[in-house]
C-alpha atoms as a PDB file:
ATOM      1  CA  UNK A   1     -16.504  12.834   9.762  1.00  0.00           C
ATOM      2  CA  UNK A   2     -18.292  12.206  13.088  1.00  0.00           C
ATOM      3  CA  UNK A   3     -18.150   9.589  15.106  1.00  0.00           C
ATOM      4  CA  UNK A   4     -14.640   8.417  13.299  1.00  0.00           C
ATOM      5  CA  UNK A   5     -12.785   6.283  15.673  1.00  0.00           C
ATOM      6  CA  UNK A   6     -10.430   4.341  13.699  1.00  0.00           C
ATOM      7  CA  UNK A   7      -8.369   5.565  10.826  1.00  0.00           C
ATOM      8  CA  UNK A   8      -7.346   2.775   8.116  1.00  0.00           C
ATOM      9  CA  UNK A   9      -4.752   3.671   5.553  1.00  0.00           C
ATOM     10  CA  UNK A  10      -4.355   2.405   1.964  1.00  0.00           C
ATOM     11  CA  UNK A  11       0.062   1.902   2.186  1.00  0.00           C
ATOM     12  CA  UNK A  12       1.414   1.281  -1.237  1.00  0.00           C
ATOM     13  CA  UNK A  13       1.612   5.029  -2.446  1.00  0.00           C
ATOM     14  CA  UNK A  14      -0.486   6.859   0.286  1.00  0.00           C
ATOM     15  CA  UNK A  15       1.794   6.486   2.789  1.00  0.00           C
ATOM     16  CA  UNK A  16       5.186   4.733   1.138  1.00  0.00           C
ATOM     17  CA  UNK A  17       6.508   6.376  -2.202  1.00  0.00           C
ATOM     18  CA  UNK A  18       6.786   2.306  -3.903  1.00  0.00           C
ATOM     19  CA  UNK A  19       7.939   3.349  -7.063  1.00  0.00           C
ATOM     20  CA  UNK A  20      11.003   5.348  -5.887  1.00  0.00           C
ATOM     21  CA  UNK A  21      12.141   2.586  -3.124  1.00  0.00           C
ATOM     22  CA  UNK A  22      11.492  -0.579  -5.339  1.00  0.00           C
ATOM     23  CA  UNK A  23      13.820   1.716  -8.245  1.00  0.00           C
ATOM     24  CA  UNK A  24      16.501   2.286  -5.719  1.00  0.00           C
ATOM     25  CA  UNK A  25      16.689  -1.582  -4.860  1.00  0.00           C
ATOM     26  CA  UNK A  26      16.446  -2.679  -8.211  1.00  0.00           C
ATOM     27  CA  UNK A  27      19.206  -0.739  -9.779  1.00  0.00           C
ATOM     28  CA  UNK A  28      22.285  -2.607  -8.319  1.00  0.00           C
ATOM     29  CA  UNK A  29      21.251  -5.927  -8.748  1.00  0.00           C
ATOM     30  CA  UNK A  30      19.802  -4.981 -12.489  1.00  0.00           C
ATOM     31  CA  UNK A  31      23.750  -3.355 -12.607  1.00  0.00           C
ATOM     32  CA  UNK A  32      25.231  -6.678 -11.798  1.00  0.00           C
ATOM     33  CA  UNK A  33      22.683  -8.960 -14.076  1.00  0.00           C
ATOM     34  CA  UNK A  34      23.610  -6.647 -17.120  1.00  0.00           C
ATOM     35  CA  UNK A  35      19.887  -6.046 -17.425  1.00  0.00           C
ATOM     36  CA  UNK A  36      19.670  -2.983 -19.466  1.00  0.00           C
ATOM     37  CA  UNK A  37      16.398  -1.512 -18.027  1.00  0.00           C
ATOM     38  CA  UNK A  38      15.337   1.574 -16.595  1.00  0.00           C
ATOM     39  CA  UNK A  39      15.082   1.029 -12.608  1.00  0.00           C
ATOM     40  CA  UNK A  40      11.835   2.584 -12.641  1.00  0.00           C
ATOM     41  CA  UNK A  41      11.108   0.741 -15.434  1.00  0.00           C
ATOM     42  CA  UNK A  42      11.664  -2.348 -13.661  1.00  0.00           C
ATOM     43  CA  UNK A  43       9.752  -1.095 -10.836  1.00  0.00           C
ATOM     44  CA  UNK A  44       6.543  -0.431 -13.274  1.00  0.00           C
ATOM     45  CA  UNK A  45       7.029  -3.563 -14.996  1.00  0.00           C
ATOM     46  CA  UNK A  46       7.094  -5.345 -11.375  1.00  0.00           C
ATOM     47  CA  UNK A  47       4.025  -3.437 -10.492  1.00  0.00           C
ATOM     48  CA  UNK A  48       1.613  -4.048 -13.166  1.00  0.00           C
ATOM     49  CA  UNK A  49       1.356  -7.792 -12.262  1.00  0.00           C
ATOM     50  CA  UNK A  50      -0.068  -6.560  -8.502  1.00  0.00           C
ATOM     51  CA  UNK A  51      -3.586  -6.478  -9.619  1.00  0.00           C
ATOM     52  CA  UNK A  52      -3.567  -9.591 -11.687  1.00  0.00           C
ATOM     53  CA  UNK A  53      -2.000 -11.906  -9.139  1.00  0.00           C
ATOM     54  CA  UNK A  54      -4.481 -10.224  -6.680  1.00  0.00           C
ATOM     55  CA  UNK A  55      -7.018 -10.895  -8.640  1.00  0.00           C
ATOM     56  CA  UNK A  56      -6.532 -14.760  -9.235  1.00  0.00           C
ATOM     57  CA  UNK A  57      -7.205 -14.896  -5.457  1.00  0.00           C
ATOM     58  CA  UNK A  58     -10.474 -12.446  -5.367  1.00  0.00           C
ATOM     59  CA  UNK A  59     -11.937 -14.700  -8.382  1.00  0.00           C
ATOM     60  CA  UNK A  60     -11.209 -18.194  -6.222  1.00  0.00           C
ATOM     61  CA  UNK A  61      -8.958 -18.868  -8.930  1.00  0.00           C
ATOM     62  CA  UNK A  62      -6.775 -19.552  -5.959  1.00  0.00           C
ATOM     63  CA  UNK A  63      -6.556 -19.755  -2.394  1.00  0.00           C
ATOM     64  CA  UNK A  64      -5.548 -16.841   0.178  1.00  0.00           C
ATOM     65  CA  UNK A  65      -1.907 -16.537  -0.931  1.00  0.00           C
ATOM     66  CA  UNK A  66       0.448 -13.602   0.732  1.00  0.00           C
ATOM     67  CA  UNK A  67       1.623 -10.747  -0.665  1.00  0.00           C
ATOM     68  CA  UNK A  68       5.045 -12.043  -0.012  1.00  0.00           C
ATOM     69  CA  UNK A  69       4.590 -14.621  -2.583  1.00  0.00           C
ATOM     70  CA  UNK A  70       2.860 -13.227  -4.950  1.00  0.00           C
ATOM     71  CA  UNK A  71       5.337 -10.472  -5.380  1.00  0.00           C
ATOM     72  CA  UNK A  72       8.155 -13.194  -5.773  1.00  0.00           C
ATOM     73  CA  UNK A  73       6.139 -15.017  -8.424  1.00  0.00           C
ATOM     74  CA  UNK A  74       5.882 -11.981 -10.145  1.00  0.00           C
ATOM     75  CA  UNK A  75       9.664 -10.948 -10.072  1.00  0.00           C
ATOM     76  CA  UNK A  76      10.112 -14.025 -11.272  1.00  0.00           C
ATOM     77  CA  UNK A  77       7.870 -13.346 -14.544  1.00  0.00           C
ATOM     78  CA  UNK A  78       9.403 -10.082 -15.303  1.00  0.00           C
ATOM     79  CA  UNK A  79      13.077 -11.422 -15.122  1.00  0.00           C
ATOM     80  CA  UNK A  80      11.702 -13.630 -17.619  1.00  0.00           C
ATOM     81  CA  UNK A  81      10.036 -10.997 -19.469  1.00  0.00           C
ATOM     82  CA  UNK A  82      13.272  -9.254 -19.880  1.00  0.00           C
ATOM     83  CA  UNK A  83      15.264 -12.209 -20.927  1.00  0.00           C
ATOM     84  CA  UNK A  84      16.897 -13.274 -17.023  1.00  0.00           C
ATOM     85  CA  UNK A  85      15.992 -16.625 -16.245  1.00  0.00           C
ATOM     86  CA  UNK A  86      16.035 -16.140 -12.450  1.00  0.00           C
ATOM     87  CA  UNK A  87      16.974 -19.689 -12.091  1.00  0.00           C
ATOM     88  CA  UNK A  88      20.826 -18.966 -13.030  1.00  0.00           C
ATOM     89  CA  UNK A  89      20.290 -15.966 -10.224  1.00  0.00           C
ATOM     90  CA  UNK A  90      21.476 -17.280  -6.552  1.00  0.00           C
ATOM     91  CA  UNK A  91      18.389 -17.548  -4.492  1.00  0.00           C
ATOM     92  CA  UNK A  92      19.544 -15.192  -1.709  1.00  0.00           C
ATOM     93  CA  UNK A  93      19.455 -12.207  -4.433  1.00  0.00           C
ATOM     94  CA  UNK A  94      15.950 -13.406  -5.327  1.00  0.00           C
ATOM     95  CA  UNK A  95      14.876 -13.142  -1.771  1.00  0.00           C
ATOM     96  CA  UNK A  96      16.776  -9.439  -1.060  1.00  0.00           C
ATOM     97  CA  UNK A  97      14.698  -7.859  -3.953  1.00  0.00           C
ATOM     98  CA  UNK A  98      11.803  -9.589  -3.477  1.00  0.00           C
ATOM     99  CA  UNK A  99      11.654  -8.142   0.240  1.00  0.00           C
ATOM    100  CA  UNK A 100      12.665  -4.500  -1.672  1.00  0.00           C
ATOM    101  CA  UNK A 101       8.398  -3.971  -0.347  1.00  0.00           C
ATOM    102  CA  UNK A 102       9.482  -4.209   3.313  1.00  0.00           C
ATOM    103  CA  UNK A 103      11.769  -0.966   2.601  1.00  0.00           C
ATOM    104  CA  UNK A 104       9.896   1.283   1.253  1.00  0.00           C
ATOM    105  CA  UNK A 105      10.486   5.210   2.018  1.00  0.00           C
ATOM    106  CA  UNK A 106       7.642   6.950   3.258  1.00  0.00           C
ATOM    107  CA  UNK A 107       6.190  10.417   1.570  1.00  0.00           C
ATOM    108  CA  UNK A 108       7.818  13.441   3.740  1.00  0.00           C
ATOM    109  CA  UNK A 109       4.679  14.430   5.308  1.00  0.00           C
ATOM    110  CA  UNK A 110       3.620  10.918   6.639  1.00  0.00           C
ATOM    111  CA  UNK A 111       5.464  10.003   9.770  1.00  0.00           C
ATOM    112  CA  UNK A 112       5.129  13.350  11.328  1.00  0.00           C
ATOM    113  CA  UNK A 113       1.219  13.518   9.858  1.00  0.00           C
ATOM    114  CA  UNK A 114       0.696   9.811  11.375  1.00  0.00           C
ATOM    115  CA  UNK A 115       1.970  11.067  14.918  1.00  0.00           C
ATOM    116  CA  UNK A 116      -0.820  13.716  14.696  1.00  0.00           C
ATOM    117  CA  UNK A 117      -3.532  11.830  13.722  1.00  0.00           C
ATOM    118  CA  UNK A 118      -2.769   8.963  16.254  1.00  0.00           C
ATOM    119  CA  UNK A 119      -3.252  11.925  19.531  1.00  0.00           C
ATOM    120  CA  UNK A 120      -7.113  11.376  18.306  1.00  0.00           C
ATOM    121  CA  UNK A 121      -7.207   8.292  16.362  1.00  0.00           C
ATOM    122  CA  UNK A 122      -6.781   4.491  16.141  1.00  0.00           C
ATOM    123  CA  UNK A 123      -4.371   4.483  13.012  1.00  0.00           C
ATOM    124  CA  UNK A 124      -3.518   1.017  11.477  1.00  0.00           C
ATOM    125  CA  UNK A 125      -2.903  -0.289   7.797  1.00  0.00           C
ATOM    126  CA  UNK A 126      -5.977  -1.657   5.454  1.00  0.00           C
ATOM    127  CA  UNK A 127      -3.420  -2.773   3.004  1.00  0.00           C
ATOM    128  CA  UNK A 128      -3.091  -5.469   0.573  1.00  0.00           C
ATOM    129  CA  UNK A 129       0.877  -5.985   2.653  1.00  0.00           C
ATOM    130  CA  UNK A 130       0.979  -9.086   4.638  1.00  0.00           C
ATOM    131  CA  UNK A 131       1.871  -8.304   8.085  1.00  0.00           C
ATOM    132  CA  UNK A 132       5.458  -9.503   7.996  1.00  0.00           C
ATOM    133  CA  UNK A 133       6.252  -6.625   5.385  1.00  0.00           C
ATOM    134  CA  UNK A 134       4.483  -4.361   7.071  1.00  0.00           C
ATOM    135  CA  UNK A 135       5.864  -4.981  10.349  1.00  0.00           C
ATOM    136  CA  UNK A 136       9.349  -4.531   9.097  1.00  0.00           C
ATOM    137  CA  UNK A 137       8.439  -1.708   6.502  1.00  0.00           C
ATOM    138  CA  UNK A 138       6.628   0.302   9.900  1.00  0.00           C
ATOM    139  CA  UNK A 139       9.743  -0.218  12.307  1.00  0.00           C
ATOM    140  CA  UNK A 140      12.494   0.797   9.303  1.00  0.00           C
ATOM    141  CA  UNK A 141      10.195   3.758   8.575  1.00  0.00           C
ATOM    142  CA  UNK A 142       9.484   4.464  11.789  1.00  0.00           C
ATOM    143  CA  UNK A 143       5.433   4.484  11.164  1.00  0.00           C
ATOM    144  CA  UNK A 144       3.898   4.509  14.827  1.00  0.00           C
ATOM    145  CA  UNK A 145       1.144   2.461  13.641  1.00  0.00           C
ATOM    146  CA  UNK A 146      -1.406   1.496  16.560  1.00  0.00           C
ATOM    147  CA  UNK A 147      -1.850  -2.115  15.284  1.00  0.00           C
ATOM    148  CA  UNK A 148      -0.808  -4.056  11.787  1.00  0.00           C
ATOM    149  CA  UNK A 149      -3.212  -5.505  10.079  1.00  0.00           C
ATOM    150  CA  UNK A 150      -1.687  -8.006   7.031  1.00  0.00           C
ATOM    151  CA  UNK A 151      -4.497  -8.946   4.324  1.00  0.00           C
ATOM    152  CA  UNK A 152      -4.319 -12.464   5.805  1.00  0.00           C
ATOM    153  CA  UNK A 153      -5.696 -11.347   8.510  1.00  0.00           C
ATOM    154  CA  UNK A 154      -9.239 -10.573   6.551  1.00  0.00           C
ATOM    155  CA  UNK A 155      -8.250 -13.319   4.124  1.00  0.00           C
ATOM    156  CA  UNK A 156      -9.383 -10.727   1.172  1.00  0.00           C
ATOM    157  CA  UNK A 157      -7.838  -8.459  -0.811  1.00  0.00           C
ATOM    158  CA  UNK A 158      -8.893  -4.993  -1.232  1.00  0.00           C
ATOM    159  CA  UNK A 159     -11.557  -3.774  -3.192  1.00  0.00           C
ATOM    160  CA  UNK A 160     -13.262  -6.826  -1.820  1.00  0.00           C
ATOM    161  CA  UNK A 161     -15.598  -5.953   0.754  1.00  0.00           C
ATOM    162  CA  UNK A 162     -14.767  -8.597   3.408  1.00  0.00           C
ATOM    163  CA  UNK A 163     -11.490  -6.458   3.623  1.00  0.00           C
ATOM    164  CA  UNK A 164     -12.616  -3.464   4.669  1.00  0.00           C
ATOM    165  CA  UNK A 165     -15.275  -5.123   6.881  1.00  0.00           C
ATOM    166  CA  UNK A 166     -13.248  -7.911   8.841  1.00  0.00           C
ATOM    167  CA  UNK A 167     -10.776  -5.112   9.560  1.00  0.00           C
ATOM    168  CA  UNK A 168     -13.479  -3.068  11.253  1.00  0.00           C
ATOM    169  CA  UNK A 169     -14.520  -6.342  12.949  1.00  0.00           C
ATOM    170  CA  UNK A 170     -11.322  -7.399  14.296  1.00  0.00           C
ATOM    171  CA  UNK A 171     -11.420  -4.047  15.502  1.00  0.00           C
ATOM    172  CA  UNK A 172     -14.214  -4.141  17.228  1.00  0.00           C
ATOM    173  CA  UNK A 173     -15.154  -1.408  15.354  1.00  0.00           C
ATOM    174  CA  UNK A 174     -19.119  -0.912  13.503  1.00  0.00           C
ATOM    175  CA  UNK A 175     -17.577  -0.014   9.232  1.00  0.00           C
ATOM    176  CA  UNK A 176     -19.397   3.958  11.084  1.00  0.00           C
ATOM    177  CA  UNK A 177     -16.504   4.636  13.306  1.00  0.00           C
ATOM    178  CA  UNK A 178     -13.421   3.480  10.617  1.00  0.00           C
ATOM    179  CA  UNK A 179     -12.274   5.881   7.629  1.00  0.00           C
ATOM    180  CA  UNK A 180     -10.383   4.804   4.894  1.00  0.00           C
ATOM    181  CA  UNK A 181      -7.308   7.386   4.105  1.00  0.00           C
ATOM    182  CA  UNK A 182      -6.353   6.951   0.296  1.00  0.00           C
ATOM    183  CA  UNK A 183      -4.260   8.383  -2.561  1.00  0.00           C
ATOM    184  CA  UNK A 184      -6.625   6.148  -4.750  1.00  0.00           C
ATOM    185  CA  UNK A 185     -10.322   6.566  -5.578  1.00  0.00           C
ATOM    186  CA  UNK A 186     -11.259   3.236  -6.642  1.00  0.00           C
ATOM    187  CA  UNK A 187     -10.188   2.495  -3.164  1.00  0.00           C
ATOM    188  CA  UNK A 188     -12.167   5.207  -1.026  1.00  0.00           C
ATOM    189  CA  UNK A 189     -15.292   3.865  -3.336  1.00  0.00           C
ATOM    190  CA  UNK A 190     -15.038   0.082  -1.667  1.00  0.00           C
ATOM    191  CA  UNK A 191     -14.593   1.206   1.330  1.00  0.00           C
ATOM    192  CA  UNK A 192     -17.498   3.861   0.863  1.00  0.00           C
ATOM    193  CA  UNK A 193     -19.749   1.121   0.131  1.00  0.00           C
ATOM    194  CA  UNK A 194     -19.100  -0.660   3.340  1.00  0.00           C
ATOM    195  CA  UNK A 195     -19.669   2.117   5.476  1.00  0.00           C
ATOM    196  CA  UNK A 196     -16.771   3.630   6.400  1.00  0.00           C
ATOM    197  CA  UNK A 197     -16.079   7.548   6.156  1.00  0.00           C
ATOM    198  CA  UNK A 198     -13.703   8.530   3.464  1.00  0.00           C
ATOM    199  CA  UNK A 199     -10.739  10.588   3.438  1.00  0.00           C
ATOM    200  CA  UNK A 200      -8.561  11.530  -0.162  1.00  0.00           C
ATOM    201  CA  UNK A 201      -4.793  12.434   0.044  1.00  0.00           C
ATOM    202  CA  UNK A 202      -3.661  13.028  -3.399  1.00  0.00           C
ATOM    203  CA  UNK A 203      -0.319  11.485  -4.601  1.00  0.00           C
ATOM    204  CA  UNK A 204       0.432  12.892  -7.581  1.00  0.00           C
ATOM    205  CA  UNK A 205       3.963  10.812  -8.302  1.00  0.00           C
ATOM    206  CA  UNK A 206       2.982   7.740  -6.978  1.00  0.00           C
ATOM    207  CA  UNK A 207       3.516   6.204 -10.691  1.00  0.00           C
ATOM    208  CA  UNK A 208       6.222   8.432 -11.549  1.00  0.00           C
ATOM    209  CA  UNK A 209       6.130  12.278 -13.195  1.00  0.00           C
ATOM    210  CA  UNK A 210       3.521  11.471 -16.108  1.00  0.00           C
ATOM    211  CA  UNK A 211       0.842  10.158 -13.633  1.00  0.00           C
ATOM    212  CA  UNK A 212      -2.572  10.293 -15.447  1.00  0.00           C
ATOM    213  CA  UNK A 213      -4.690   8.919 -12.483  1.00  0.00           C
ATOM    214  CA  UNK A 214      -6.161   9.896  -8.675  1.00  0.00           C
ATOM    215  CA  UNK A 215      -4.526  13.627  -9.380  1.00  0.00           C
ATOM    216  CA  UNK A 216      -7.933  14.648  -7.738  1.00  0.00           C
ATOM    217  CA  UNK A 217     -11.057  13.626  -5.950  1.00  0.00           C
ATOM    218  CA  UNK A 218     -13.537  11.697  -8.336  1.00  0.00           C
ATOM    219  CA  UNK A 219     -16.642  11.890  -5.966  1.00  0.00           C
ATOM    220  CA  UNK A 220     -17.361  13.831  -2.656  1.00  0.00           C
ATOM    221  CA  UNK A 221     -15.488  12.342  -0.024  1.00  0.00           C
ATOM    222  CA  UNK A 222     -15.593  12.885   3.515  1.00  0.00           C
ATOM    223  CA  UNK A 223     -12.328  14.928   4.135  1.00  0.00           C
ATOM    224  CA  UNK A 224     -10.129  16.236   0.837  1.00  0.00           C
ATOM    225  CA  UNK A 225      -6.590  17.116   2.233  1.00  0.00           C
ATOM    226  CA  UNK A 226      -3.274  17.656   0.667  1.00  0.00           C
ATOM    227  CA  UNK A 227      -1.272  15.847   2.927  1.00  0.00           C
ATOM    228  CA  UNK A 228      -1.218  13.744   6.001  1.00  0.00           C
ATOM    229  CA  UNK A 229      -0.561  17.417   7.942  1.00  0.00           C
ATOM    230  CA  UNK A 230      -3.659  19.301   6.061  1.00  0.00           C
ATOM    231  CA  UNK A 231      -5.715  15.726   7.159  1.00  0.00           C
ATOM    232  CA  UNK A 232      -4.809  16.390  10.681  1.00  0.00           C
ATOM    233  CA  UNK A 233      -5.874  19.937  10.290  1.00  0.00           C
ATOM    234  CA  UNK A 234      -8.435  19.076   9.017  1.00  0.00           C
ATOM    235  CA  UNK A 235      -9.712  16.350  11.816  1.00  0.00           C
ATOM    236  CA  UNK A 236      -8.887  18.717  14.677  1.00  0.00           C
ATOM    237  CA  UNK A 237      -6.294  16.851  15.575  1.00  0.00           C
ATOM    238  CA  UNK A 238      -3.458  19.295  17.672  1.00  0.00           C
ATOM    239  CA  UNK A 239      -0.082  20.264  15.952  1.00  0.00           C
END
């Protein structure tokens, strides 16, 4: 895309595997609960609420809440689901898991791919992550992000458009000169509408090995690549 300055990444599954890490953190304390569930299972089960809690806030159902709390309210609800009351669990455990976000793995091509990118371009988060998790997910996974960007800073969650567009603001960036780099359509699509270039990285695992969705492009985007090293390729960037 010309005239790109900035690129903005999507986090949960383009660059972090979340299924895997939130599995791995699960499984002990699952062990110790005699919770007989699947770890990525639990991981699924803790992801599905995402959108809905999200969602409450987009509607003005509520205010602005972080991401932070919204995943504890939702561990919460599926320890209920599956029969735990998380009240006879010692808060401290609680917490651990609930920060099991802030240490995520990322995808093998990602912190090398990032490097590249970031010889040519701003790189930063557009995430739905607050910038507390992102901050500590970025210096565990050693992500050389430019700048973090939590959603509280735009006060909106993604696909609303005040995401994508304070982000470009606080920037001091016109929506021409950012690109959105995402595993998932529905997200390149917002951020299409606002303006900013496009860029698809496919993910094909990101929900495990029966994935059904973003296993390819939906429309034309900008820049099709099958990694973060094929997207540097592909933006000129030098190896």
């Amino acid at each position: 895309m010309q005239g790109a300055a900035a690129l903005l990444f999507d986090v949960f599954g383009t660059v972090v595997d979340w299924r895997s890490g939130v599995a791995r953190e699960a499984a002990p304390f699952l062990r110790r609960h005699g919770i007989a569930m699947d770890p990525a299972g639990f991981a699924d089960a803790w992801r599905r609420r995402y959108q809905p809690a999200m969602e409450a806030v987009r509607s003005g159902e509520r205010p602005f809440t972080r991401l932070d709390i919204l995943h504890r309210e939702n561990l919460e609800a599926v320890l209920r689901d599956v029969g735990c009351d998380p009240a006879a669990i010692p808060e401290e455990e609680i917490d651990v898991l609930n920060r099991a976000w802030h240490r995520l793995d990322p995808w093998p091509d990602a912190v090398a791919g990032l490097a590249r990118l970031k010889t040519r371009f701003i790189i930063a988060p557009l995430s739905n992550g607050n910038i507390a998790l992102l901050l500590n997910m970025a210096k565990r996974a050693g992500l050389p992000w430019d700048a973090i960007l939590g959603a509280e800073v735009a006060q909106a969650y993604k696909p609303r458009p005040e995401a994508y567009l304070r982000t470009a603001e606080i920037l001091g960036l016109p929506p021409a000169a950012c690109m959105l780099v995402a595993a998932h359509n529905g997200d390149l699509a917002a951020a299409r509408a606002c303006g900013f270039g496009t860029a698809f990285v496919a993910r094909r695992t990101e929900h495990g090995p029966d994935q059904a969705t973003d296993l390819a492009p939906s429309e034309s985007w900008d820049v099709v690549a099958r990694d973060f090293g094929e997207l540097a390729d592909r933006l000129g960037c030098a190896r």
